[in-house]
PDB file of N, CA and C in Angstrom:
ATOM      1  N   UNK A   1      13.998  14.061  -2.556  1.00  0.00           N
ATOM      2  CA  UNK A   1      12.938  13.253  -3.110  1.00  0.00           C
ATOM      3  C   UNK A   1      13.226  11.776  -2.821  1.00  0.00           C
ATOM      4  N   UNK A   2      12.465  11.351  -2.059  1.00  0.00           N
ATOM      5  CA  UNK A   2      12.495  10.105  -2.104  1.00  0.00           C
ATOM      6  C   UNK A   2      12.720   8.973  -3.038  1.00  0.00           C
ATOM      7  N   UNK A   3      13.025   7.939  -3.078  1.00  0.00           N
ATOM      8  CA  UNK A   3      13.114   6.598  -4.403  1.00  0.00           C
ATOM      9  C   UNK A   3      11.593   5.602  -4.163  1.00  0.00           C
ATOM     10  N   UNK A   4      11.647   5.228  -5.149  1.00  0.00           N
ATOM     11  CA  UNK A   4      10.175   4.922  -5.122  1.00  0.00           C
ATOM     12  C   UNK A   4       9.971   4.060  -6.120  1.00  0.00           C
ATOM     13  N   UNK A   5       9.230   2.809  -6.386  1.00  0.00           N
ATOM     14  CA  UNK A   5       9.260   1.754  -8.118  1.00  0.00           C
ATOM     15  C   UNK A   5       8.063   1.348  -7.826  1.00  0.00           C
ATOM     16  N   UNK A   6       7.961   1.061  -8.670  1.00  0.00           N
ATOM     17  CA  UNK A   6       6.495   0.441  -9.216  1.00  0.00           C
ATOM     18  C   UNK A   6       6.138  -1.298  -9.394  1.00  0.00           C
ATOM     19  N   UNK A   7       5.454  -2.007  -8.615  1.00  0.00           N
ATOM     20  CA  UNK A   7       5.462  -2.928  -8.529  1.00  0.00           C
ATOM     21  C   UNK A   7       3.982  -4.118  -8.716  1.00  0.00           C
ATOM     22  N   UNK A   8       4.204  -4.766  -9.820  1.00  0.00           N
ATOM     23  CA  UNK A   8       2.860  -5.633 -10.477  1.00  0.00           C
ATOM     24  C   UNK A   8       2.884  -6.895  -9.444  1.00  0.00           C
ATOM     25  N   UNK A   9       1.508  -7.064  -9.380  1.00  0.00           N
ATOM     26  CA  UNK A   9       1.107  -7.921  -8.073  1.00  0.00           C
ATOM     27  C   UNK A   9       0.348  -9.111  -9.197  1.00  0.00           C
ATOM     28  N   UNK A  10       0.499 -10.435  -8.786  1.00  0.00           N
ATOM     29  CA  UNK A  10      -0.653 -11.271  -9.600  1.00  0.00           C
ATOM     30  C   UNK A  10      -0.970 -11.961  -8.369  1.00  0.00           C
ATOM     31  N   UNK A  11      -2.706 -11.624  -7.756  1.00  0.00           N
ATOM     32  CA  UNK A  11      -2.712 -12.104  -6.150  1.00  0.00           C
ATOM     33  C   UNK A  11      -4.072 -13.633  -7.035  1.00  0.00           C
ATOM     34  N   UNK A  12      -3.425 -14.420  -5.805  1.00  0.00           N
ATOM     35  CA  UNK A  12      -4.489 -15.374  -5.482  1.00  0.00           C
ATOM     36  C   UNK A  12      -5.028 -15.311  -4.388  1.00  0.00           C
ATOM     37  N   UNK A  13      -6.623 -15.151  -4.084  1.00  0.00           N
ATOM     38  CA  UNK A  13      -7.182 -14.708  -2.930  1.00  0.00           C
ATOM     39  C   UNK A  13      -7.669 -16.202  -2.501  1.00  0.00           C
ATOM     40  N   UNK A  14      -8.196 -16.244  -0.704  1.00  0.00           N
ATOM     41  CA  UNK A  14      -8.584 -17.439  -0.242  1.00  0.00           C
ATOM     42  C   UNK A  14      -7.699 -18.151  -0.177  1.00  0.00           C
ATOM     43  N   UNK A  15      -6.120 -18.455  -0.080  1.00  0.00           N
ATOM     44  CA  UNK A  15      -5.450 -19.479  -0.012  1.00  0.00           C
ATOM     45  C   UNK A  15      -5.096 -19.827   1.326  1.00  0.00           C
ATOM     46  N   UNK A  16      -4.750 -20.806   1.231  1.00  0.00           N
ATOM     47  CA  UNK A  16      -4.415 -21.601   2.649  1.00  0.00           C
ATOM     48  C   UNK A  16      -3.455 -20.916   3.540  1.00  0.00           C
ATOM     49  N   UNK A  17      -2.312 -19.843   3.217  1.00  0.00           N
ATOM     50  CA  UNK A  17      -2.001 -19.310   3.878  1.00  0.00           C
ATOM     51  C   UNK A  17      -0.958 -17.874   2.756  1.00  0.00           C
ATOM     52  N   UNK A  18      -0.705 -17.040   3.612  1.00  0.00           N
ATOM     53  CA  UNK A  18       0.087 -15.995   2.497  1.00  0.00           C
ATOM     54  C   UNK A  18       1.568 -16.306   2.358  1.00  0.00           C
ATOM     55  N   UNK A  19       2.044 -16.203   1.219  1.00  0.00           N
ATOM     56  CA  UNK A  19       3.311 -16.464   0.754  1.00  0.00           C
ATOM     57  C   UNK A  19       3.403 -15.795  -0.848  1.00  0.00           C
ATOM     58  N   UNK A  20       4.508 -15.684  -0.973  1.00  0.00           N
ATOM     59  CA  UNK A  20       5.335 -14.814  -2.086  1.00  0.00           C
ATOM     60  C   UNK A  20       5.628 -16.377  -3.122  1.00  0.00           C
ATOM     61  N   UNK A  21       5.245 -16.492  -4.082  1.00  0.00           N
ATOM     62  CA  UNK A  21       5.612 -17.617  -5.013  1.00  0.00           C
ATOM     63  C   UNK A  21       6.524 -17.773  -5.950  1.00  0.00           C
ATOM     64  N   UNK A  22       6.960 -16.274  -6.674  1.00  0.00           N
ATOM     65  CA  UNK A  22       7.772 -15.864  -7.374  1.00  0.00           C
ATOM     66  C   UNK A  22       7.485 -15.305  -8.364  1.00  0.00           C
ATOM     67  N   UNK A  23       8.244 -14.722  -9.572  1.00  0.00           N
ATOM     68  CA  UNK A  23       7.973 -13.573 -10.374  1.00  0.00           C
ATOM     69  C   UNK A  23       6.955 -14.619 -11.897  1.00  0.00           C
ATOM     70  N   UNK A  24       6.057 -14.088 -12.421  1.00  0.00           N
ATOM     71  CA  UNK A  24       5.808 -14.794 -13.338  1.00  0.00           C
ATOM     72  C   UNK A  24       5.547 -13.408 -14.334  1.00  0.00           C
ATOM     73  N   UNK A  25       6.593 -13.278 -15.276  1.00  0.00           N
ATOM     74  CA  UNK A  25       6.843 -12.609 -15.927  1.00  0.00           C
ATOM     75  C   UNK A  25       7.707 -11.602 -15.332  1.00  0.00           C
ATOM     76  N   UNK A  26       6.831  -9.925 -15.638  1.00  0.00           N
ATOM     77  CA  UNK A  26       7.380  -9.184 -14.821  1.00  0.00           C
ATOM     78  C   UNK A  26       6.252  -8.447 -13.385  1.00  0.00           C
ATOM     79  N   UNK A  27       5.308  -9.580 -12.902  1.00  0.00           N
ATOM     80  CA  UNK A  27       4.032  -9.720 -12.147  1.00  0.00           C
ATOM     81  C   UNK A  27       5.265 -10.766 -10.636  1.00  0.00           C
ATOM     82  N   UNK A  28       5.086 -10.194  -9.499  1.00  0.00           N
ATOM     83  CA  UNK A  28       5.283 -10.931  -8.741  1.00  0.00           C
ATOM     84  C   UNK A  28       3.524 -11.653  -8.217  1.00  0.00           C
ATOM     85  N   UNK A  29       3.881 -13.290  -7.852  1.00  0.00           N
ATOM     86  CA  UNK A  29       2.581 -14.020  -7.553  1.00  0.00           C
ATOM     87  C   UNK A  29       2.721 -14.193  -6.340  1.00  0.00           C
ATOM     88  N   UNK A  30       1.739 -13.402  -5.578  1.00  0.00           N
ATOM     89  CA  UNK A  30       1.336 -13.778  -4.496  1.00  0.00           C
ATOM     90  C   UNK A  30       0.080 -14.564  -4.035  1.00  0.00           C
ATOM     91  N   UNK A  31       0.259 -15.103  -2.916  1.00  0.00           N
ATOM     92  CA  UNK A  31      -1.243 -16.084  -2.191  1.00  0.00           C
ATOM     93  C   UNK A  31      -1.664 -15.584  -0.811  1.00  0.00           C
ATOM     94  N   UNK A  32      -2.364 -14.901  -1.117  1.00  0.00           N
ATOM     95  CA  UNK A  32      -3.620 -14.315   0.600  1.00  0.00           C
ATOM     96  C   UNK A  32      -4.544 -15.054   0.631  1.00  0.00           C
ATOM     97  N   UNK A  33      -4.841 -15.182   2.183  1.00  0.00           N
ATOM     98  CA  UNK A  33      -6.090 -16.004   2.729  1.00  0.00           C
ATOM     99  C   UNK A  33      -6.948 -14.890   2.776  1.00  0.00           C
ATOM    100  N   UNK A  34      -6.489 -13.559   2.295  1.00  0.00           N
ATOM    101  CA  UNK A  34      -8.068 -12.848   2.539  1.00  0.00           C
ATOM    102  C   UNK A  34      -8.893 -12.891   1.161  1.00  0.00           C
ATOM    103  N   UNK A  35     -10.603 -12.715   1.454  1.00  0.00           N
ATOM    104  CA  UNK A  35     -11.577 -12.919   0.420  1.00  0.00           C
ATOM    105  C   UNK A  35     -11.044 -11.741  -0.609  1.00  0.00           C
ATOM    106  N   UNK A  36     -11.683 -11.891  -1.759  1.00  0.00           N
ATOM    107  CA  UNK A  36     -11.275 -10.524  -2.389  1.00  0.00           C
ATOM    108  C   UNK A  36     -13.172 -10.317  -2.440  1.00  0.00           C
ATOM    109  N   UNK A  37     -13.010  -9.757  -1.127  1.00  0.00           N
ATOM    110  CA  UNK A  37     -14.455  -9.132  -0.799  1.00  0.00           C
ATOM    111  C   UNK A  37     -14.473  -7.683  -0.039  1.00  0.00           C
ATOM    112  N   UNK A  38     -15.371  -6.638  -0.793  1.00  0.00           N
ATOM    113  CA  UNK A  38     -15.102  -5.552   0.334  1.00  0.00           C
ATOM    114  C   UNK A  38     -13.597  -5.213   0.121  1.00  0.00           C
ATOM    115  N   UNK A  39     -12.724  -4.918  -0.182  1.00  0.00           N
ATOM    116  CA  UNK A  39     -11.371  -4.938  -0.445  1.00  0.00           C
ATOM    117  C   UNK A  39     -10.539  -5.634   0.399  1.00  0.00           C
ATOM    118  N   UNK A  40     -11.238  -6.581   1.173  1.00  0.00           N
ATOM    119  CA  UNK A  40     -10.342  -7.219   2.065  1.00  0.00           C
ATOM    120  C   UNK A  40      -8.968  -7.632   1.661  1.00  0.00           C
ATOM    121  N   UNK A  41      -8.733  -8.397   0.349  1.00  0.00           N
ATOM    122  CA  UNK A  41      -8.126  -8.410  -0.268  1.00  0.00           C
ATOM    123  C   UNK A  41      -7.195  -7.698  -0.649  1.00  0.00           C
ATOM    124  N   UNK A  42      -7.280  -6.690  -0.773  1.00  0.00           N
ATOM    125  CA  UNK A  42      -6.335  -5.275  -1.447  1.00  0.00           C
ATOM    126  C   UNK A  42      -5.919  -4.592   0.229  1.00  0.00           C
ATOM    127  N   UNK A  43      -6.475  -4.810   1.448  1.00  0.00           N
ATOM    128  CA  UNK A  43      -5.610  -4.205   2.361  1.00  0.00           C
ATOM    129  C   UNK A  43      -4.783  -5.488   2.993  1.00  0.00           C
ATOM    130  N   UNK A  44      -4.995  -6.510   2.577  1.00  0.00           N
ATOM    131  CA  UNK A  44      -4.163  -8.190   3.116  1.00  0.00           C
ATOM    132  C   UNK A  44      -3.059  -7.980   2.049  1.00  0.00           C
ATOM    133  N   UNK A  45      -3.101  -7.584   1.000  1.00  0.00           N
ATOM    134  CA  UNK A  45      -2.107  -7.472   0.188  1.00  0.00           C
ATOM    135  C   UNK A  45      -1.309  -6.063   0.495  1.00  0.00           C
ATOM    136  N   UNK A  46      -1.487  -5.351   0.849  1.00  0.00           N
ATOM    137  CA  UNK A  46      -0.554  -4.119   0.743  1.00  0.00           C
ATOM    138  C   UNK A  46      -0.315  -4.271   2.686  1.00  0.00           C
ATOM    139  N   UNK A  47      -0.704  -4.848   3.240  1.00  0.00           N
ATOM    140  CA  UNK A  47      -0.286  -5.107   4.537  1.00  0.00           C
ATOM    141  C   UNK A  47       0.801  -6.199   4.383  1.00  0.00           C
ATOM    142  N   UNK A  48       0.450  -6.749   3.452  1.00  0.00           N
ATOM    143  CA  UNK A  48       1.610  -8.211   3.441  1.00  0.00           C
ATOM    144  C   UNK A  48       2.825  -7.512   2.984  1.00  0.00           C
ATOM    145  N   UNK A  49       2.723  -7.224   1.530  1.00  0.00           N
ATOM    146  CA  UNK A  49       3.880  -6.516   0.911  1.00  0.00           C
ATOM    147  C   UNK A  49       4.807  -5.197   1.756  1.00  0.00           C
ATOM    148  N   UNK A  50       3.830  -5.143   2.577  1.00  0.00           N
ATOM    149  CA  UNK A  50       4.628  -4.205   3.537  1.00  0.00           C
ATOM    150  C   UNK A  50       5.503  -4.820   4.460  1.00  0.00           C
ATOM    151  N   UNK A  51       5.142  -5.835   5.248  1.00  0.00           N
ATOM    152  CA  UNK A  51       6.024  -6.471   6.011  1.00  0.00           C
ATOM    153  C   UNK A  51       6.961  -7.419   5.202  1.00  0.00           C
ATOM    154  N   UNK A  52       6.386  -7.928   3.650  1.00  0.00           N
ATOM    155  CA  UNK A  52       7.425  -8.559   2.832  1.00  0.00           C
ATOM    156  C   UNK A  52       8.892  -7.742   2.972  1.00  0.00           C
ATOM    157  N   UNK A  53       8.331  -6.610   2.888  1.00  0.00           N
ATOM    158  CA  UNK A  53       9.838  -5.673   2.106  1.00  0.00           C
ATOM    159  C   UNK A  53      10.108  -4.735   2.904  1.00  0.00           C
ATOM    160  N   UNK A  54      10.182  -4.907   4.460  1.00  0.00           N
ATOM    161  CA  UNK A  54      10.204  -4.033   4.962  1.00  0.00           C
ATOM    162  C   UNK A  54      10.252  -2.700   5.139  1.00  0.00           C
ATOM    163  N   UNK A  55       8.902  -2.092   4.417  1.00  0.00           N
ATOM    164  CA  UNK A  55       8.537  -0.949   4.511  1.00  0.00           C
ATOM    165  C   UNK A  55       7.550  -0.673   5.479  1.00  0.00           C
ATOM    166  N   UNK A  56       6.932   0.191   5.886  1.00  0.00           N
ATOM    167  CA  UNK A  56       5.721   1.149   6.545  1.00  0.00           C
ATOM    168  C   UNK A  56       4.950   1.064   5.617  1.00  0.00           C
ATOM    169  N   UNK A  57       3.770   0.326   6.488  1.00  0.00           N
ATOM    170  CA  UNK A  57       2.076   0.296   5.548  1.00  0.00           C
ATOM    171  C   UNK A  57       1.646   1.626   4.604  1.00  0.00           C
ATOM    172  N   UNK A  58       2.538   3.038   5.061  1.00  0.00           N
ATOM    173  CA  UNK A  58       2.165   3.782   4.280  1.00  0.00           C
ATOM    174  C   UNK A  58       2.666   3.778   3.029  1.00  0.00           C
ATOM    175  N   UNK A  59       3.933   3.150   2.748  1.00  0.00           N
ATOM    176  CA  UNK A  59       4.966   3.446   1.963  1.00  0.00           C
ATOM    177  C   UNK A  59       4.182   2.238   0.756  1.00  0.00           C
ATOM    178  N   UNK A  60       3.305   1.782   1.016  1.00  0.00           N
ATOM    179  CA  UNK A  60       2.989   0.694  -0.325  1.00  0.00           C
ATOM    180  C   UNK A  60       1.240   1.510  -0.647  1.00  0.00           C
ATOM    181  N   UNK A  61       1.047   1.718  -2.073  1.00  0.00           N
ATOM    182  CA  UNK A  61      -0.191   2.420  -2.173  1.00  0.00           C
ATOM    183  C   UNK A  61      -0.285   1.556  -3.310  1.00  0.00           C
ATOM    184  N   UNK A  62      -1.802   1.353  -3.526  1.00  0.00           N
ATOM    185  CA  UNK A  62      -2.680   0.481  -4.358  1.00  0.00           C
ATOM    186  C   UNK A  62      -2.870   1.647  -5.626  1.00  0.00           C
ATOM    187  N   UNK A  63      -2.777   1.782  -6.908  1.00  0.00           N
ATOM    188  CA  UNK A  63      -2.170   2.372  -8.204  1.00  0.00           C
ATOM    189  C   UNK A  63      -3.064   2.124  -8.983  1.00  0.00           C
ATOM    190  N   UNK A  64      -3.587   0.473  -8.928  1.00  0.00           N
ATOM    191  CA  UNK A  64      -4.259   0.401  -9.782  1.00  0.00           C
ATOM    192  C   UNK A  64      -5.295  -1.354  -9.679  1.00  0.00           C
ATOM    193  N   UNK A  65      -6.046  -1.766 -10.512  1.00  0.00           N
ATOM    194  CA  UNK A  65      -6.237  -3.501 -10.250  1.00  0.00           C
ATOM    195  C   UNK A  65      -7.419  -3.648  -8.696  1.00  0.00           C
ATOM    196  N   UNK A  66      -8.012  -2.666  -7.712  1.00  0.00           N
ATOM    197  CA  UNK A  66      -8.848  -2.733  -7.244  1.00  0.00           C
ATOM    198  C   UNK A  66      -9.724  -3.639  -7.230  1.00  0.00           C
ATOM    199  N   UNK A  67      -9.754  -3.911  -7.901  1.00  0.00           N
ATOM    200  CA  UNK A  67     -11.041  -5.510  -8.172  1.00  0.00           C
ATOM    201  C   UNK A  67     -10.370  -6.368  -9.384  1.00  0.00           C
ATOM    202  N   UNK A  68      -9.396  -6.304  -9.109  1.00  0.00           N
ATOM    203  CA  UNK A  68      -8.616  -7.300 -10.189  1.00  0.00           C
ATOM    204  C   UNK A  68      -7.693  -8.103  -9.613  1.00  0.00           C
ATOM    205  N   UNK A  69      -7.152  -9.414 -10.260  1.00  0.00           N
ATOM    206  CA  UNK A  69      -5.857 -10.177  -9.542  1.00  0.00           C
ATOM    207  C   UNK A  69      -4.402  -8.918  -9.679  1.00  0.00           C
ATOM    208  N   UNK A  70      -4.865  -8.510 -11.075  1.00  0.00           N
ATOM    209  CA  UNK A  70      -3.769  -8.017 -11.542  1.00  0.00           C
ATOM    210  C   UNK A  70      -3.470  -6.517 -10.656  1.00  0.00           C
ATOM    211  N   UNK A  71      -3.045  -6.266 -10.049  1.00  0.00           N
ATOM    212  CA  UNK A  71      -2.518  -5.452  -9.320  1.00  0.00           C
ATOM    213  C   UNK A  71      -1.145  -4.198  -9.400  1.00  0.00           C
ATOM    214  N   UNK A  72      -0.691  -3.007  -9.283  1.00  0.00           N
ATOM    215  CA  UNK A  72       0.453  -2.154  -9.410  1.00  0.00           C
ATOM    216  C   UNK A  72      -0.227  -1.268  -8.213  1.00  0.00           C
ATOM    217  N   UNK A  73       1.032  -1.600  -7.355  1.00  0.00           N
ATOM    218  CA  UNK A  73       1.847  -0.718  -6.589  1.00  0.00           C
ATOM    219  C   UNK A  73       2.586  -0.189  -6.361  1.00  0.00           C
ATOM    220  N   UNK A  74       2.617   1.463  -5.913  1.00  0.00           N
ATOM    221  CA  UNK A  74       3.814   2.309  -5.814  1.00  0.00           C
ATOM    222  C   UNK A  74       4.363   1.692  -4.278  1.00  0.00           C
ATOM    223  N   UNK A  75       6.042   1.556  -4.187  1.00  0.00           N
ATOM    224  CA  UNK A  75       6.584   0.975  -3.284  1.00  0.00           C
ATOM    225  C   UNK A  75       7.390   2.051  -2.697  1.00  0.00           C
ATOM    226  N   UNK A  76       7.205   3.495  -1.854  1.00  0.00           N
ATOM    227  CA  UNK A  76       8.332   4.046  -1.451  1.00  0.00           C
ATOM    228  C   UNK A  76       9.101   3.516  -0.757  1.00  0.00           C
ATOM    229  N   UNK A  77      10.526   4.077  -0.904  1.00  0.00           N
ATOM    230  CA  UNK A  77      11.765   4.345  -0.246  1.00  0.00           C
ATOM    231  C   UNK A  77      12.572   3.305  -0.509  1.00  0.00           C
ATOM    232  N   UNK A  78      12.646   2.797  -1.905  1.00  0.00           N
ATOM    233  CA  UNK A  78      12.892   1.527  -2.170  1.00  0.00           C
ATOM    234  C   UNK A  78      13.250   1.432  -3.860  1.00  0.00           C
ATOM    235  N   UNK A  79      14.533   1.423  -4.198  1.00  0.00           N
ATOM    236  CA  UNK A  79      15.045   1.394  -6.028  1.00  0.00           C
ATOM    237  C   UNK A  79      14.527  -0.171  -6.455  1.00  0.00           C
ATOM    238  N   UNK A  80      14.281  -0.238  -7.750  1.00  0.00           N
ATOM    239  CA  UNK A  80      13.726  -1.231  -7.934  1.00  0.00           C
ATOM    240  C   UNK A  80      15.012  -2.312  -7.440  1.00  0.00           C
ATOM    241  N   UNK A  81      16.143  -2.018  -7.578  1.00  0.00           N
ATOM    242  CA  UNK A  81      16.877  -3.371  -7.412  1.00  0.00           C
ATOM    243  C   UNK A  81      17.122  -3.485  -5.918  1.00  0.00           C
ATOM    244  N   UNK A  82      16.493  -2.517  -5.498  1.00  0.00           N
ATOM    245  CA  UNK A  82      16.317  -3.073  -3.777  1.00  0.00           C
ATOM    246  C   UNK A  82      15.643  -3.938  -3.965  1.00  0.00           C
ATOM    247  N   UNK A  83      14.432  -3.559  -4.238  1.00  0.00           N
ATOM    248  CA  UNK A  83      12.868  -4.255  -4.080  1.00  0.00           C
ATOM    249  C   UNK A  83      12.978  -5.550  -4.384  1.00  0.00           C
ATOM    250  N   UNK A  84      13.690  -5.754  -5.844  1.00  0.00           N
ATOM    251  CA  UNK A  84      13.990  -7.022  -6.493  1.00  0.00           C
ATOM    252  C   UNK A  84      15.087  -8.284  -5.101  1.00  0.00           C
ATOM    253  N   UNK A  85      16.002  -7.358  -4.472  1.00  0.00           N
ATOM    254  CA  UNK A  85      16.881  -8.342  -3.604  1.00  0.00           C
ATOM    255  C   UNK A  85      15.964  -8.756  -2.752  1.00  0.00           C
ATOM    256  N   UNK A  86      15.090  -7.821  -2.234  1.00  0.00           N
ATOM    257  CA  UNK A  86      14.324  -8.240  -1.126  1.00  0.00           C
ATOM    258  C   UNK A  86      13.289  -9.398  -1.419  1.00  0.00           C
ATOM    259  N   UNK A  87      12.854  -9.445  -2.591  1.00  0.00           N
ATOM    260  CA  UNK A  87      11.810 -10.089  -2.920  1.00  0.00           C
ATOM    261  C   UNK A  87      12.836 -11.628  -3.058  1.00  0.00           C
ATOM    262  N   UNK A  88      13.782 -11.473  -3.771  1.00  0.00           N
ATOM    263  CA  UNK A  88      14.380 -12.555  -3.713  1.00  0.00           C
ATOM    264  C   UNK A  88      15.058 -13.613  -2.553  1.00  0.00           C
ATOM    265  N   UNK A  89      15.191 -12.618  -1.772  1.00  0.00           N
ATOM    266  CA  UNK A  89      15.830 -13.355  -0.005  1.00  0.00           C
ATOM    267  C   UNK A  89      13.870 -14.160   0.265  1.00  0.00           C
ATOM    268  N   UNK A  90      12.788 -13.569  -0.302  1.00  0.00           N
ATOM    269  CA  UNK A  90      12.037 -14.462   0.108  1.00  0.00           C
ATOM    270  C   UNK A  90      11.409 -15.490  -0.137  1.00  0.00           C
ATOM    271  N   UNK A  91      12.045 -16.036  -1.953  1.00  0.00           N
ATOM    272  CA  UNK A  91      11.778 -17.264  -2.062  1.00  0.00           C
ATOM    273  C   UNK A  91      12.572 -18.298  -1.792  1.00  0.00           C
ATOM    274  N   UNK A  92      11.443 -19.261  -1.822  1.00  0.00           N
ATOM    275  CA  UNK A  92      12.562 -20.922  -1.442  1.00  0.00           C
ATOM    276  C   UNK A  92      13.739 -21.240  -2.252  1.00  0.00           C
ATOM    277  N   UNK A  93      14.370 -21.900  -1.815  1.00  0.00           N
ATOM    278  CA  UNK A  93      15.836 -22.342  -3.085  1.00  0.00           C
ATOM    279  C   UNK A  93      15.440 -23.285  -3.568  1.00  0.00           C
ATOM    280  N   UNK A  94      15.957 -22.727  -4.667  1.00  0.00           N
ATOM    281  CA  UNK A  94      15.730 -23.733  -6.313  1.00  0.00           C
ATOM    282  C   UNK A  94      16.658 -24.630  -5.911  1.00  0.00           C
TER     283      UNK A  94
END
């Protein structure tokens, strides 16, 4: 059986460019330039988070938040304290 965690998205759509901002709470904040139109939005985000954390576009599935900022995704092949290092090699230094 594979490893697999669960992961809260807080997206800002339309931004100037995509980037990972950091955790606000237990919600990581992200910024996509795609509309949240048509789900454009929700496949710019699970395409991003895929190359964030180097997984396969299949391995990230949309859970829940469809028409919401608020977002949860299942992340295979990945323990949460992977997920967590990875996410962390991608913000800026404090």
């Amino acid at each position: 059986m594979a490893d697999y965690t669960e992961l809260k998205v807080r997206v800002q759509p339309r931004a100037s460019r995509c980037e990972v901002l950091g955790w606000r709470g237990d919600a990581l904040a992200i910024r996509l330039t795609a509309p949240p139109v048509e789900g454009a939005a929700n496949r710019a985000c699970r395409d991003f988070l895929a190359e964030a954390l180097g997984v396969k576009r299949a391995d990230v599935e949309l859970l829940s938040g469809e028409k919401s900022r608020e977002k949860r995704f299942r992340v295979a092949g990945l323990t949460e304290e992977t997920l967590r290092g990875r996410v962390a090699a991608l913000l800026p230094e404090s």
